[in-house]
N, C-alpha and C. Protein backbone atom coordinates (compact mmCIF):
# COMPACT_ATOMS: atom_id res chain seq x y z
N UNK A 1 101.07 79.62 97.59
CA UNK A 1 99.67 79.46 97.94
C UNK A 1 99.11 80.73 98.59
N UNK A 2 99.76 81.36 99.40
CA UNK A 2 99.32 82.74 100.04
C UNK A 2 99.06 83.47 98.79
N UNK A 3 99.95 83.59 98.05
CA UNK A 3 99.92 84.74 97.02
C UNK A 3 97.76 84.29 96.42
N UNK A 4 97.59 83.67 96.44
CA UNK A 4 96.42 83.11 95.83
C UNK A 4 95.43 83.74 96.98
N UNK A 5 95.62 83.76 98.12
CA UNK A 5 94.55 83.82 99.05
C UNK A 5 94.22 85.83 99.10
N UNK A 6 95.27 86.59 98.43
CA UNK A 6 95.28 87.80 98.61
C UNK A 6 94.72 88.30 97.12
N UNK A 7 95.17 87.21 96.20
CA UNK A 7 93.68 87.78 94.97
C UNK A 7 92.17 87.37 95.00
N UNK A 8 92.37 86.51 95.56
CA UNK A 8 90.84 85.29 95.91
C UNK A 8 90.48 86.87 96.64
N UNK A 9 91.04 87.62 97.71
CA UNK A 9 90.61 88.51 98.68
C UNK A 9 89.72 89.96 97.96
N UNK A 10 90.95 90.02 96.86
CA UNK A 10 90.58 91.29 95.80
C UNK A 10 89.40 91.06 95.07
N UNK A 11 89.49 89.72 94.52
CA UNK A 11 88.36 89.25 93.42
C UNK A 11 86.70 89.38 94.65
N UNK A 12 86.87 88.93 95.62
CA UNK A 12 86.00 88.93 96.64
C UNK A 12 84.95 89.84 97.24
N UNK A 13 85.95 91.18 97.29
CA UNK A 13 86.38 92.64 97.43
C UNK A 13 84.93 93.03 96.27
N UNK A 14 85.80 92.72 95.15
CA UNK A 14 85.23 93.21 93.78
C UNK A 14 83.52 92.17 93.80
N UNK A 15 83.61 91.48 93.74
CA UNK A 15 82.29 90.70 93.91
C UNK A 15 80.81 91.15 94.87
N UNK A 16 81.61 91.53 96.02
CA UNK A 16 80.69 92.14 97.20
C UNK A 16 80.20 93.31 96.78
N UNK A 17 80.72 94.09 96.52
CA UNK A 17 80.73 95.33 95.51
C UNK A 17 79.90 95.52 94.53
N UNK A 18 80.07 94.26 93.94
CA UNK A 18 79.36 93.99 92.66
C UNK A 18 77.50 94.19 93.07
N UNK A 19 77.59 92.79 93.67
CA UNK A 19 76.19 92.28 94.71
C UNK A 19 75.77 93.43 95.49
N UNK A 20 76.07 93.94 96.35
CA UNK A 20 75.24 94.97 97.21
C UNK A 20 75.21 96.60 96.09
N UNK A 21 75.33 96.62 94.96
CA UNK A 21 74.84 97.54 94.31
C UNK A 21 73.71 97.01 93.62
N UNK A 22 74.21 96.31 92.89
CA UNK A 22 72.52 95.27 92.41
C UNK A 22 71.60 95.18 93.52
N UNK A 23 71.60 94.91 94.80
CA UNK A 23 70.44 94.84 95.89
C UNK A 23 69.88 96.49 95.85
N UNK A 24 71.02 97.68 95.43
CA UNK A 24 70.35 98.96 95.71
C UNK A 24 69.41 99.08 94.39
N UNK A 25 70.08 98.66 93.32
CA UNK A 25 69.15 99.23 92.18
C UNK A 25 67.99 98.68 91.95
N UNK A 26 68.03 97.54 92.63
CA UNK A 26 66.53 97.00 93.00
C UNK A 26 65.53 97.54 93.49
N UNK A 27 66.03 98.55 94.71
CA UNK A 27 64.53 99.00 95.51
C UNK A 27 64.77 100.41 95.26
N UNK A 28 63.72 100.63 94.82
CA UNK A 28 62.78 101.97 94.59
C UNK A 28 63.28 103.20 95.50
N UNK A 29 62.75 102.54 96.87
CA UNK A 29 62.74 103.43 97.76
C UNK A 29 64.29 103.87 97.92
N UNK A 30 65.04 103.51 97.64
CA UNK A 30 66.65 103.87 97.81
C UNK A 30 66.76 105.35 97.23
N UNK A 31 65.64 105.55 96.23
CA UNK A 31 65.89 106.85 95.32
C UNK A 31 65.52 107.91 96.12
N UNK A 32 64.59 107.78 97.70
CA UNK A 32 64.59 108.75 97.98
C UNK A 32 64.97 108.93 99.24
N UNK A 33 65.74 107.87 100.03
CA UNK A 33 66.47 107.61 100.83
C UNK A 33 65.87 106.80 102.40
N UNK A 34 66.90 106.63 103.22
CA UNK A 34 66.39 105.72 104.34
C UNK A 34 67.40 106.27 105.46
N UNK A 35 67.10 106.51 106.36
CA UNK A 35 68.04 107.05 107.61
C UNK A 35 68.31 105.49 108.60
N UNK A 36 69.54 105.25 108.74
CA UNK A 36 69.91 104.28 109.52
C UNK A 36 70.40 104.69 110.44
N UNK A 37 71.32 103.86 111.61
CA UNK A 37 71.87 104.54 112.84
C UNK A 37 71.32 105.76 113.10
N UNK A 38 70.33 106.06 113.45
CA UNK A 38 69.97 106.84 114.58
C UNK A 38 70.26 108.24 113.54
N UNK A 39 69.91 108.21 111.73
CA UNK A 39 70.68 109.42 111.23
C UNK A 39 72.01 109.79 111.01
N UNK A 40 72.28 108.82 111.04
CA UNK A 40 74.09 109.28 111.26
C UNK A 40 74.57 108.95 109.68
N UNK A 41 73.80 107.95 109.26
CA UNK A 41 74.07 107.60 108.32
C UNK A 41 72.64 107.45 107.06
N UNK A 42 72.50 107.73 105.90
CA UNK A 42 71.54 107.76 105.00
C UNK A 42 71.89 106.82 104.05
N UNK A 43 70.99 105.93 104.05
CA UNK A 43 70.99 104.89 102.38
C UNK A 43 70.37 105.68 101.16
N UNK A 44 71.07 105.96 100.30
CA UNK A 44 70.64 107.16 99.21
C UNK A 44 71.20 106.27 97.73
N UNK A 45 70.61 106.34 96.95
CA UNK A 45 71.38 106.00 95.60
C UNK A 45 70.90 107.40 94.94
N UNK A 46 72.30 106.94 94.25
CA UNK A 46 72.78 108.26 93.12
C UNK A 46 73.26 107.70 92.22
N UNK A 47 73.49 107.90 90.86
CA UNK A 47 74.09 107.57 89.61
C UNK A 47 74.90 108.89 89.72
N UNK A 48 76.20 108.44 89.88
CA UNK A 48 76.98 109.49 89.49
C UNK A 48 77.95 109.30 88.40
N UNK A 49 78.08 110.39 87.80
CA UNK A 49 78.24 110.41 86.47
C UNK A 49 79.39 111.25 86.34
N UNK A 50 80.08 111.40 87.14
CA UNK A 50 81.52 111.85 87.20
C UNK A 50 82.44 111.28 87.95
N UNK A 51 83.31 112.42 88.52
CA UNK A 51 84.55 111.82 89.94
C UNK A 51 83.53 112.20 91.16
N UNK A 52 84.31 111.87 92.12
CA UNK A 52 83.54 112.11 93.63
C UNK A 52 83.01 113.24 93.36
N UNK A 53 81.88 113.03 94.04
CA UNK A 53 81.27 114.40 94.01
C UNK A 53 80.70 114.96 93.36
N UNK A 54 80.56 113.87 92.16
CA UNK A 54 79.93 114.51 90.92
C UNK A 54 80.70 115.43 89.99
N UNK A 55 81.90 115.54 90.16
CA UNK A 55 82.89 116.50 89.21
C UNK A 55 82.84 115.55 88.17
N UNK A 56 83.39 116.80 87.01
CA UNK A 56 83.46 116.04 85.75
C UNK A 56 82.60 115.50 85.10
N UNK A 57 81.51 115.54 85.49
CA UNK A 57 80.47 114.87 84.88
C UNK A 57 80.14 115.19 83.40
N UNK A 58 79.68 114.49 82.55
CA UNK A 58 80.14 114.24 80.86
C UNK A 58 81.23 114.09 80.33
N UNK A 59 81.93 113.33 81.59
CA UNK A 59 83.28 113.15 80.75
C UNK A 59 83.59 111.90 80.91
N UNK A 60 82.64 110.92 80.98
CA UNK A 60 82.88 109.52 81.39
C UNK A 60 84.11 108.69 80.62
N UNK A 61 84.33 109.14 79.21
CA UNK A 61 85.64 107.83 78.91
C UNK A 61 86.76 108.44 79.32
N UNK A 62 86.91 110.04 79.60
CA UNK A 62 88.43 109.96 80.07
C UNK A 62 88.20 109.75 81.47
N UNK A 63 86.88 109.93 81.92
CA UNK A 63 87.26 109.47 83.22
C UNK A 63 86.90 107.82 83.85
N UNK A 64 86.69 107.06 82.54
CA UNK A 64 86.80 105.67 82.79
C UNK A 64 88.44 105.52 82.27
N UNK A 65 88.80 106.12 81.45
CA UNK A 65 90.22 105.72 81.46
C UNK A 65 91.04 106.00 81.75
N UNK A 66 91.18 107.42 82.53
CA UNK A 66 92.36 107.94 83.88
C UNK A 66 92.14 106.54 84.70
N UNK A 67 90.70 106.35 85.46
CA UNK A 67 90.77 105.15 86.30
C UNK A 67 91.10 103.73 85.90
N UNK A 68 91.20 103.24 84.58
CA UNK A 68 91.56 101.80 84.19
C UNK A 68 93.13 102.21 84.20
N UNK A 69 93.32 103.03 84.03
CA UNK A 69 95.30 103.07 84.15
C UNK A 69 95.72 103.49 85.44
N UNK A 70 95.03 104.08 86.16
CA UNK A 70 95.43 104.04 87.74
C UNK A 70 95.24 102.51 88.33
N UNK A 71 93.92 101.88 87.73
CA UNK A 71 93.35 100.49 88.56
C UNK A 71 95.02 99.19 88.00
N UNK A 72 94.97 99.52 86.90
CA UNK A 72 96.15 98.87 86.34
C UNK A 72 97.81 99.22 86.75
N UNK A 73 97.79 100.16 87.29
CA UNK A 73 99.29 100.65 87.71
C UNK A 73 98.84 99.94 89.26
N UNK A 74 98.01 100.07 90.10
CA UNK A 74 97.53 99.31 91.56
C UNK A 74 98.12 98.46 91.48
N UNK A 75 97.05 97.58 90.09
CA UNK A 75 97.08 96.20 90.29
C UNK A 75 98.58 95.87 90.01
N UNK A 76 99.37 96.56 89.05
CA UNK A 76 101.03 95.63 89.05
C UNK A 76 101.33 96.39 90.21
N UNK A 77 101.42 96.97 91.24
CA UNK A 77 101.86 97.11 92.29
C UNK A 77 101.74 95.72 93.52
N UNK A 78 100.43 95.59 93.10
CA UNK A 78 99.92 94.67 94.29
C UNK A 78 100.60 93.37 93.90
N UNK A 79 100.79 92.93 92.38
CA UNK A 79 101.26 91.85 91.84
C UNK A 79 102.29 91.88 92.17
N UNK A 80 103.48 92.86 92.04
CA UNK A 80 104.78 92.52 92.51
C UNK A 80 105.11 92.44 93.84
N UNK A 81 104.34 93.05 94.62
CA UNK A 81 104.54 92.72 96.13
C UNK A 81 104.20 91.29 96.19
N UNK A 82 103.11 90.69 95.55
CA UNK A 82 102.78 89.57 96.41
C UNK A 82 104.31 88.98 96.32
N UNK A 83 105.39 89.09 95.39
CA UNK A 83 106.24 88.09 95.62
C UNK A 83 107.18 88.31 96.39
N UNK A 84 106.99 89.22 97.57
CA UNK A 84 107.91 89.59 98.42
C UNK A 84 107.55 89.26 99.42
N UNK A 85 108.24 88.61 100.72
CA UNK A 85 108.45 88.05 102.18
C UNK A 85 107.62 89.43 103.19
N UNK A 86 106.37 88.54 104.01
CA UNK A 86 105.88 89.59 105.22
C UNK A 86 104.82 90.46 103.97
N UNK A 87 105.12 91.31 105.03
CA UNK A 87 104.22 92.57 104.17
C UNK A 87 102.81 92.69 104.23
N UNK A 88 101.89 91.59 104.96
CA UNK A 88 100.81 91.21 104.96
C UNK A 88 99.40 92.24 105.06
N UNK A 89 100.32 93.11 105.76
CA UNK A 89 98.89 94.12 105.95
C UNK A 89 99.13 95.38 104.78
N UNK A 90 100.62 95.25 103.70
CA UNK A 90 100.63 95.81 102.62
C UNK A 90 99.38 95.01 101.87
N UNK A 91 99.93 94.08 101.44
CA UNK A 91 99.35 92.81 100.64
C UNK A 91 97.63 93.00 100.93
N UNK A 92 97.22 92.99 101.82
CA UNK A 92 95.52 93.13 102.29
C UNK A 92 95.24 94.53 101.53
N UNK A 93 95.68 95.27 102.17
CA UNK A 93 95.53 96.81 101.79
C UNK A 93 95.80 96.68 100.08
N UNK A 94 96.44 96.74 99.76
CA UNK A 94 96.33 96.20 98.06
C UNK A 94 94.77 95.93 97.61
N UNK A 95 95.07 94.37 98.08
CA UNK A 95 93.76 93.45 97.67
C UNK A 95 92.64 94.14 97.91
N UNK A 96 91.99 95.42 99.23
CA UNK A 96 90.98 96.27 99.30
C UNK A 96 91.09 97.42 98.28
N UNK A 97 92.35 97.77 98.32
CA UNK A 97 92.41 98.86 96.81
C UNK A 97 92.22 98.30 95.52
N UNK A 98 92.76 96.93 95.24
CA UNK A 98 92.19 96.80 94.20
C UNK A 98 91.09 96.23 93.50
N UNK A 99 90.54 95.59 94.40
CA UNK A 99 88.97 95.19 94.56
C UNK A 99 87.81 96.48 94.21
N UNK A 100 88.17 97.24 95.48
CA UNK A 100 86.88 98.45 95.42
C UNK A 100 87.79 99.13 94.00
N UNK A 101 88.86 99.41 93.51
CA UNK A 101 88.85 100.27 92.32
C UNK A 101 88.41 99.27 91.08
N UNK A 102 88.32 97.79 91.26
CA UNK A 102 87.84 97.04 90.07
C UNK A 102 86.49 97.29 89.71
N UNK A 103 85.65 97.66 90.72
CA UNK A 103 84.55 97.39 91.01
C UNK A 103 83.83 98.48 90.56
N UNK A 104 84.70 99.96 90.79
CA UNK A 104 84.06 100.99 90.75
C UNK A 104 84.51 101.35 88.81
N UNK A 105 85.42 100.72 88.57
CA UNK A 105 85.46 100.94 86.85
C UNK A 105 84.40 100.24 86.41
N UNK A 106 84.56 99.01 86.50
CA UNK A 106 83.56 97.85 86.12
C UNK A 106 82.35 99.03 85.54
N UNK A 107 81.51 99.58 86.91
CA UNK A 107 80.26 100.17 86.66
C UNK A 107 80.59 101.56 85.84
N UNK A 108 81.96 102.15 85.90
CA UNK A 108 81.91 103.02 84.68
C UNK A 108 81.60 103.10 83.51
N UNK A 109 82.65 101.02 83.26
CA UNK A 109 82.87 100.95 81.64
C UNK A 109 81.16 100.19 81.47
N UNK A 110 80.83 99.57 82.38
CA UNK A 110 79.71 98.77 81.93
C UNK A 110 78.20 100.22 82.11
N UNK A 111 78.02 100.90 82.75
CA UNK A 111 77.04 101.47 82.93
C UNK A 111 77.06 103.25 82.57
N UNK A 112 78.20 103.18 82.58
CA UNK A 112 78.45 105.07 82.28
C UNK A 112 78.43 105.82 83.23
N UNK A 113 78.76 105.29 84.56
CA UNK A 113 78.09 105.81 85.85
C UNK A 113 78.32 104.92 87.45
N UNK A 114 78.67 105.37 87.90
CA UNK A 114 79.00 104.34 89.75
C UNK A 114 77.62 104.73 90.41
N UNK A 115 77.37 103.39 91.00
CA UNK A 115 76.17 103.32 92.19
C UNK A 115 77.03 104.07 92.96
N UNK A 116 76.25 104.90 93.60
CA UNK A 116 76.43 105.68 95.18
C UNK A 116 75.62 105.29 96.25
N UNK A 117 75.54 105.29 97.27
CA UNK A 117 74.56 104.88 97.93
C UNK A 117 74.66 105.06 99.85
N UNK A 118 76.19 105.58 99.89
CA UNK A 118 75.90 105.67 101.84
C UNK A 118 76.23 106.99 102.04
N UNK A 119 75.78 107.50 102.56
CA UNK A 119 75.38 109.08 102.80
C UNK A 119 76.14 109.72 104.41
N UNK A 120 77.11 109.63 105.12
CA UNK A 120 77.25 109.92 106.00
C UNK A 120 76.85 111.57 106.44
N UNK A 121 76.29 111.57 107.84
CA UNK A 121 76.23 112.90 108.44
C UNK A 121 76.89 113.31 109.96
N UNK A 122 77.78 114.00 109.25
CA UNK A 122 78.53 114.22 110.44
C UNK A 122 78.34 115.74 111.10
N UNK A 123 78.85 115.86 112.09
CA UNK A 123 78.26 117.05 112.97
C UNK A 123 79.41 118.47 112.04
N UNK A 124 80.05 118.00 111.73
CA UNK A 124 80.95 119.65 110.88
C UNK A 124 79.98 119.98 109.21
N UNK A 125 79.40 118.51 109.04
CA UNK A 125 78.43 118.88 107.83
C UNK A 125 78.72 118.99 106.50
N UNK A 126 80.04 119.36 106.56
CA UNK A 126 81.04 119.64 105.17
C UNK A 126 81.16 118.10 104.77
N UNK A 127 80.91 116.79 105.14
CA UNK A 127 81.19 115.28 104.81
C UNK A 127 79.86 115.10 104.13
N UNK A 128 78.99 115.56 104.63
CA UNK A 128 77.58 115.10 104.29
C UNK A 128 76.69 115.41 102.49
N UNK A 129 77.38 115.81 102.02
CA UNK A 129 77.37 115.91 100.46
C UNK A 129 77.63 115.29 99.26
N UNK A 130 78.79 114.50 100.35
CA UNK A 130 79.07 112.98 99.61
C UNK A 130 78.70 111.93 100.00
N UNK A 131 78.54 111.29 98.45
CA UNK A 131 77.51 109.84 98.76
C UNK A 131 78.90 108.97 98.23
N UNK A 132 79.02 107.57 98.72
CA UNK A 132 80.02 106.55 98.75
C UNK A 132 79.06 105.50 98.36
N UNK A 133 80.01 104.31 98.28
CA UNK A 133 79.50 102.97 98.14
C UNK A 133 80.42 102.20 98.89
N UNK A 134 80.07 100.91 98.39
CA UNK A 134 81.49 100.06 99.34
C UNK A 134 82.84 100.46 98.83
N UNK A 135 82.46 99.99 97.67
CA UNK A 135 84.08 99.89 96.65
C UNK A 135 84.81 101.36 97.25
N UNK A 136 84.39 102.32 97.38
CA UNK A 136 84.86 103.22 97.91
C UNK A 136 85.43 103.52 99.50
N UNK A 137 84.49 102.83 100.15
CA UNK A 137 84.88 102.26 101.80
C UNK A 137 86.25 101.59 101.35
N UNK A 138 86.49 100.51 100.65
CA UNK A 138 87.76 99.54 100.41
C UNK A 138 88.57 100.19 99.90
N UNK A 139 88.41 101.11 98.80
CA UNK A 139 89.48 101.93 98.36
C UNK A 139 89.97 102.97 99.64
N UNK A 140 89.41 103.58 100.63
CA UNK A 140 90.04 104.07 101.73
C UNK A 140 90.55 102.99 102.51
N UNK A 141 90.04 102.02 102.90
CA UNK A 141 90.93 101.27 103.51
C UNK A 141 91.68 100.85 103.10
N UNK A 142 92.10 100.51 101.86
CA UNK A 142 93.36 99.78 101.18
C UNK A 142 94.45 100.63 101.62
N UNK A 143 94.17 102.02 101.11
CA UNK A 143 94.83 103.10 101.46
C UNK A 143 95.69 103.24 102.38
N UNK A 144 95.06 103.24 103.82
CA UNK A 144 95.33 102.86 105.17
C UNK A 144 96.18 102.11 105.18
N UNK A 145 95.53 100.70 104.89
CA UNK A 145 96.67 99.46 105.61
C UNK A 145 97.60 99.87 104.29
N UNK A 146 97.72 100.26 103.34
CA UNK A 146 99.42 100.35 102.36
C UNK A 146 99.88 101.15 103.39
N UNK A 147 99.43 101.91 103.96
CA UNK A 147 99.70 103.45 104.49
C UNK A 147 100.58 102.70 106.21
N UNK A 148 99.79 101.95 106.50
CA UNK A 148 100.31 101.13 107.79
C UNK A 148 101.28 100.57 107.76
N UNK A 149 101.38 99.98 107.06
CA UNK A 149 101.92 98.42 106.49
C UNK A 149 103.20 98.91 106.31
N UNK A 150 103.68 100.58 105.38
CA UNK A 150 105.09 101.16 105.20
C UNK A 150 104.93 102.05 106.32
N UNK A 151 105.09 102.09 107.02
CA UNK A 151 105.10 103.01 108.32
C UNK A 151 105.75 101.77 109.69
N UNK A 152 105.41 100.09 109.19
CA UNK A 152 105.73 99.36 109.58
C UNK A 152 107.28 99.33 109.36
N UNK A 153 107.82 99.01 108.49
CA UNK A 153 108.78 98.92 107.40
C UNK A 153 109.61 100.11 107.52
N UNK A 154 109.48 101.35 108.39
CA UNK A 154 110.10 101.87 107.91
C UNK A 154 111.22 102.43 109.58
């Protein structure tokens, strides 16, 4: 039954993801941005049409399909753990990696392109060029807690 509650988590992951990009492509004003926290942070949409950062751009099927065989090597990662004892904050960390990477193909294969949309500005300035979304927030955190989780373990 656990094993169920950590894809329900991924599928969830991927859903939220889904929904708060549809709320951006809705409003207009997103195209030319919105300063939240005090500036620290910018609501911006971008269609980006490459890897982070905009690399690669016109190269969308190999770079929808480097990512469906990375999202697919994740996902049997995350699958074979679930059947192993403990591990829980592996298992989470998974379910955020493979959620935000479902999420962020999804809009490759379906649109040719990932919503972008949170803009951080930080005081070194070199961060502030890149635009994120959630799925991308979750794909760093998945990161983390795998990253925790064997540091636990070890």
């Amino acid at each position: 039954m656990k094993k169920l509650v950590f894809i329900q988590l991924a599928l969830g992951l991927f859903q939220i993801g889904q929904a708060v990009r549809s709320e951006v492509e809705q409003h207009p004003e997103m195209e030319k941005g919105i300063d939240v926290c005090g500036g620290k942070i910018r609501l911006e949409r971008l269609h980006n049409k490459g890897t982070a950062g905009g690399k690669m751009e016109g190269h969308m099927p190999a770079i929808a399909g480097t990512s469906g065989l990375i999202t697919v090597g994740c996902a049997a990662c995350f699958l074979r753990l679930l059947w192993k004892e403990d591990r829980d904050i592996q298992k989470t960390g998974f379910a955020f990696l493979v959620g935000g990477a479902l999420s962020n193909l999804y809009e490759r294969c379906k649109k040719g392109y990932v919503v972008d949309y949170l803009r951080f500005r930080l005081p070194n300035g070199k961060f502030g060029r890149l635009v994120f979304n959630l799925a991308d927030l979750f794909i760093f955190a998945g990161a983390l807690m795998i990253s925790i989780g064997q540091k636990e373990r070890v």
